[in-house]
C-alpha atoms as a PDB file:
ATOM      1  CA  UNK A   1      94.927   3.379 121.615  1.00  0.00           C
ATOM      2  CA  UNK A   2      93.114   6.309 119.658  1.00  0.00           C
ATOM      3  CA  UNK A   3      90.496   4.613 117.164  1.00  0.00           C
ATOM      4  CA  UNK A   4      87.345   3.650 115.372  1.00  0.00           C
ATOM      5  CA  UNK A   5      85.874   0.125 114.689  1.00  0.00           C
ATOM      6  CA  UNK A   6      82.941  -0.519 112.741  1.00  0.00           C
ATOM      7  CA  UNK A   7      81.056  -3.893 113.260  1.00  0.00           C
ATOM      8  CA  UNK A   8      77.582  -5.117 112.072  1.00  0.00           C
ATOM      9  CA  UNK A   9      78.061  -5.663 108.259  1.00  0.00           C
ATOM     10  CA  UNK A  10      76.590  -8.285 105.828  1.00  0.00           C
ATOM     11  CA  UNK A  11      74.697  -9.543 103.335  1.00  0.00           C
ATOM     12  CA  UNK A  12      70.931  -8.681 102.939  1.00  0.00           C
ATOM     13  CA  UNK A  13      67.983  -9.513 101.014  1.00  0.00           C
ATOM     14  CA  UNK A  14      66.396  -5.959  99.650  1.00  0.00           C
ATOM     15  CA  UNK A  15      63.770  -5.021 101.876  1.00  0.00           C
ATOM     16  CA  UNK A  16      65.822  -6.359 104.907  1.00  0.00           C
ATOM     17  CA  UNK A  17      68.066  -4.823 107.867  1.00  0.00           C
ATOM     18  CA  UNK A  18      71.251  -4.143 109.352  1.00  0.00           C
ATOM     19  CA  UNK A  19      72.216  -2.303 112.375  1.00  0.00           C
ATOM     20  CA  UNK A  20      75.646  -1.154 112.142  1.00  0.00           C
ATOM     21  CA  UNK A  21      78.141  -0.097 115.239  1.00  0.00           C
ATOM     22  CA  UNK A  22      80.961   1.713 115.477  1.00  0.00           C
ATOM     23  CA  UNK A  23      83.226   1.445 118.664  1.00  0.00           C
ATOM     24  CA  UNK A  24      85.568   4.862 119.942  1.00  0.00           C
ATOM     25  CA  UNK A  25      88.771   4.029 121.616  1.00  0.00           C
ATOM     26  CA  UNK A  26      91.110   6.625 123.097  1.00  0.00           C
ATOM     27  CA  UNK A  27      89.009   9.650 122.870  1.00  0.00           C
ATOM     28  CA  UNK A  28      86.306  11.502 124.732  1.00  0.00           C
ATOM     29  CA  UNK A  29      83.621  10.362 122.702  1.00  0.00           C
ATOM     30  CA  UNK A  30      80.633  12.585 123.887  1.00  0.00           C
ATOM     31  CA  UNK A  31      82.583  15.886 122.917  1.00  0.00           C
ATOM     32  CA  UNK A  32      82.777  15.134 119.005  1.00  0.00           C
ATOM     33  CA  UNK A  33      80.127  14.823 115.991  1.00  0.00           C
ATOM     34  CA  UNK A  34      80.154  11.867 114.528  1.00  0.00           C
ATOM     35  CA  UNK A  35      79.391  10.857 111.504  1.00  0.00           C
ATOM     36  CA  UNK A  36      78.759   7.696 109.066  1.00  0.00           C
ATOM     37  CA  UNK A  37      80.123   7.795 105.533  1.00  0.00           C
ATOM     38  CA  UNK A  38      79.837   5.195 103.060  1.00  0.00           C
ATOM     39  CA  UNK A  39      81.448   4.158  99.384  1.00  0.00           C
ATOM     40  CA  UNK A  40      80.359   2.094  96.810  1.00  0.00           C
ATOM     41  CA  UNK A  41      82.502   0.526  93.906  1.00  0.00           C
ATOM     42  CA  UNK A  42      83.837   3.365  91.436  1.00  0.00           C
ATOM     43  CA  UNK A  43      81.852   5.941  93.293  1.00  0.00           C
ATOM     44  CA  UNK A  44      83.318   8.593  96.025  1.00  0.00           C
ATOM     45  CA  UNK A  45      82.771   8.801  99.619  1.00  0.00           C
ATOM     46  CA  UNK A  46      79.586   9.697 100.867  1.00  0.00           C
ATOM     47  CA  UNK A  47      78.700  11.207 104.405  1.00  0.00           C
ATOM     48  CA  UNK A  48      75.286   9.452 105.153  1.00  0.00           C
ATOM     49  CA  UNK A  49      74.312  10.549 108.519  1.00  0.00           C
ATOM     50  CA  UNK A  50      76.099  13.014 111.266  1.00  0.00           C
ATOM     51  CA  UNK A  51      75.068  12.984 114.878  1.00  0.00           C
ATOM     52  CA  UNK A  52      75.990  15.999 116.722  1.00  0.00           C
ATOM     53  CA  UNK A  53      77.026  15.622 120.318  1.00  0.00           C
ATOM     54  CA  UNK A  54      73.755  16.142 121.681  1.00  0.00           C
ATOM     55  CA  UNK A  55      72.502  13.143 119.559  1.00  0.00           C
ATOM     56  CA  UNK A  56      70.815  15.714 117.268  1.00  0.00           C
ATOM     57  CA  UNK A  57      70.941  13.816 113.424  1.00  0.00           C
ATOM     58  CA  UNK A  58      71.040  14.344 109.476  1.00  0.00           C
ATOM     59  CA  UNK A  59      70.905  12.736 106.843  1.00  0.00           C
ATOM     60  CA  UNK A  60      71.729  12.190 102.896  1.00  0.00           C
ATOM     61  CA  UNK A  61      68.421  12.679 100.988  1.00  0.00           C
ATOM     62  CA  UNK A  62      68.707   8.998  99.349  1.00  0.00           C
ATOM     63  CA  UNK A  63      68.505   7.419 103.143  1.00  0.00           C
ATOM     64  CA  UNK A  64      66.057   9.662 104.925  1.00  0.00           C
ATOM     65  CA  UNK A  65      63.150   7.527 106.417  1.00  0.00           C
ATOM     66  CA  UNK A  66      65.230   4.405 105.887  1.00  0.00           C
ATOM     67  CA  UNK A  67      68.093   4.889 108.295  1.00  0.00           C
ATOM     68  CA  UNK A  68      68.397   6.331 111.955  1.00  0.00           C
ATOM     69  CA  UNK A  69      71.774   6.781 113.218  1.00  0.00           C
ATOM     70  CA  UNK A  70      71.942   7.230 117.170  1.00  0.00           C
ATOM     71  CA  UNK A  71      74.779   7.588 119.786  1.00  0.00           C
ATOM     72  CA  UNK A  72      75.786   5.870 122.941  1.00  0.00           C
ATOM     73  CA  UNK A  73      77.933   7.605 125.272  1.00  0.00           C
ATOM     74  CA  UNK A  74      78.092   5.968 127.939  1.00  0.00           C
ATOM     75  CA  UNK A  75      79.227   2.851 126.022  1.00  0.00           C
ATOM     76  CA  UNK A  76      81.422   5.079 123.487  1.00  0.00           C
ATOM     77  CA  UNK A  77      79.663   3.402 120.423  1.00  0.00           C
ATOM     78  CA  UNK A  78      77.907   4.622 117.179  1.00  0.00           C
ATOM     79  CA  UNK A  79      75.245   3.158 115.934  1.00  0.00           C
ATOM     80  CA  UNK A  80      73.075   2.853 112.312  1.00  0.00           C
ATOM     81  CA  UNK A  81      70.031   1.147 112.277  1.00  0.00           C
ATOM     82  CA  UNK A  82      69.475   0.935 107.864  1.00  0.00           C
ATOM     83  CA  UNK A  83      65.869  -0.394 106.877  1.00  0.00           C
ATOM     84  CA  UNK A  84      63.768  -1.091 103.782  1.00  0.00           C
ATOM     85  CA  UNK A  85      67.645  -1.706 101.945  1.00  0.00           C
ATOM     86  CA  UNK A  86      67.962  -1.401  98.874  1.00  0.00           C
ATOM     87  CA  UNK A  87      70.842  -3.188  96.038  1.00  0.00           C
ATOM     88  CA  UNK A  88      71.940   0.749  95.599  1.00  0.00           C
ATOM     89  CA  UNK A  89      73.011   0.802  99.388  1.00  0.00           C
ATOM     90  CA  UNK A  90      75.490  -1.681  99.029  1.00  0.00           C
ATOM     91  CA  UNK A  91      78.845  -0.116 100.304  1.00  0.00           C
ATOM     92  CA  UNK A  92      81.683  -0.035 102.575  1.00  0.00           C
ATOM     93  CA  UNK A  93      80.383   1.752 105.655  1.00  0.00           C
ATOM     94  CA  UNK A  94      82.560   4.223 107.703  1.00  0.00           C
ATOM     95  CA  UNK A  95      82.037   5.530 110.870  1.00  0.00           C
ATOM     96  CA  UNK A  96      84.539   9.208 111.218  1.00  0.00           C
ATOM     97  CA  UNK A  97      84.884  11.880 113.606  1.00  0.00           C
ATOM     98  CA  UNK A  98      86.950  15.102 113.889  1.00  0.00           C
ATOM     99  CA  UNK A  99      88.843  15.599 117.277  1.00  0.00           C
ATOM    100  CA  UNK A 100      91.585  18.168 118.712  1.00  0.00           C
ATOM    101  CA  UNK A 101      94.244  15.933 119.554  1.00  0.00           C
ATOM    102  CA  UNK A 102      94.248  13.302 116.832  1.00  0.00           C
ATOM    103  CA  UNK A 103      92.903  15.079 114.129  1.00  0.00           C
ATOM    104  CA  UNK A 104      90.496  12.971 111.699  1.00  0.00           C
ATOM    105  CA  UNK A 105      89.526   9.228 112.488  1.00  0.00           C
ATOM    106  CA  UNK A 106      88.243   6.566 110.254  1.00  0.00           C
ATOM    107  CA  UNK A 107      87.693   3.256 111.212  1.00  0.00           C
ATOM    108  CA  UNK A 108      88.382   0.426 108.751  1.00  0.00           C
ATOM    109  CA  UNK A 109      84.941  -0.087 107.353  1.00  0.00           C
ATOM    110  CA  UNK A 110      82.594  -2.269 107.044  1.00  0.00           C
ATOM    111  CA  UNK A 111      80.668  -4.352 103.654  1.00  0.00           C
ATOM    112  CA  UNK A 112      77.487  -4.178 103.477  1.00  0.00           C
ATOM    113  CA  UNK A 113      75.636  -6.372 100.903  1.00  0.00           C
ATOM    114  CA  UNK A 114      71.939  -5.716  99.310  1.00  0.00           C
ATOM    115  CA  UNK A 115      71.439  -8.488  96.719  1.00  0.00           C
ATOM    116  CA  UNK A 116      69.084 -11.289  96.368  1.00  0.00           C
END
């Protein structure tokens, strides 16, 4: 079965951390970009950090030096470690890629929480 799961969401004090997964089923994982998006209440979706397939990464201005997204291949799993969180980071995270066959993949998100 062809798809994306995200795992690793929650509630956090500001100033805390999360690290945030993102499972691939049904595709060849280390041939696509991948990407984490995110969307807060009222607001459109945001891309927050691409990894290319050579694990090469970017990232939205208003996370840089806060979050590090990374790639597993051998395990088929994306990954984003978010630090120093802040109550303007609170979101439904999703992981998406691109592929040949199956077109564009979302998984089904994940909440994320900043609030004391």
């Amino acid at each position: 079965q062809v798809g994306l799961v995200e795992s690793g969401g929650g509630l956090v004090q500001p100033g805390g951390s999360l690290r945030l997964s993102c499972a691939a089923s049904g595709i060849i994982f280390s041939r696509y970009y991948m990407a984490w998006y995110r969307q807060a209440p009222g607001k459109p979706r945001e891309l927050v950090a691409e990894v290319s397939t050579g694990g090469s990464t970017a990232y939205a201005d208003s996370v840089k030096g806060r979050f590090a997204a990374s790639r597993d291949n051998a395990k088929n799993t994306l990954h984003l470690q978010m630090s120093s969180l802040k109550p303007e980071d609170t979101a439904v995270y999703y992981c998406h890629t691109k592929t040949f066959l199956h077109g564009e993949l979302w998984g089904q998100g994940t909440q994320v929480t900043v609030s004391s």
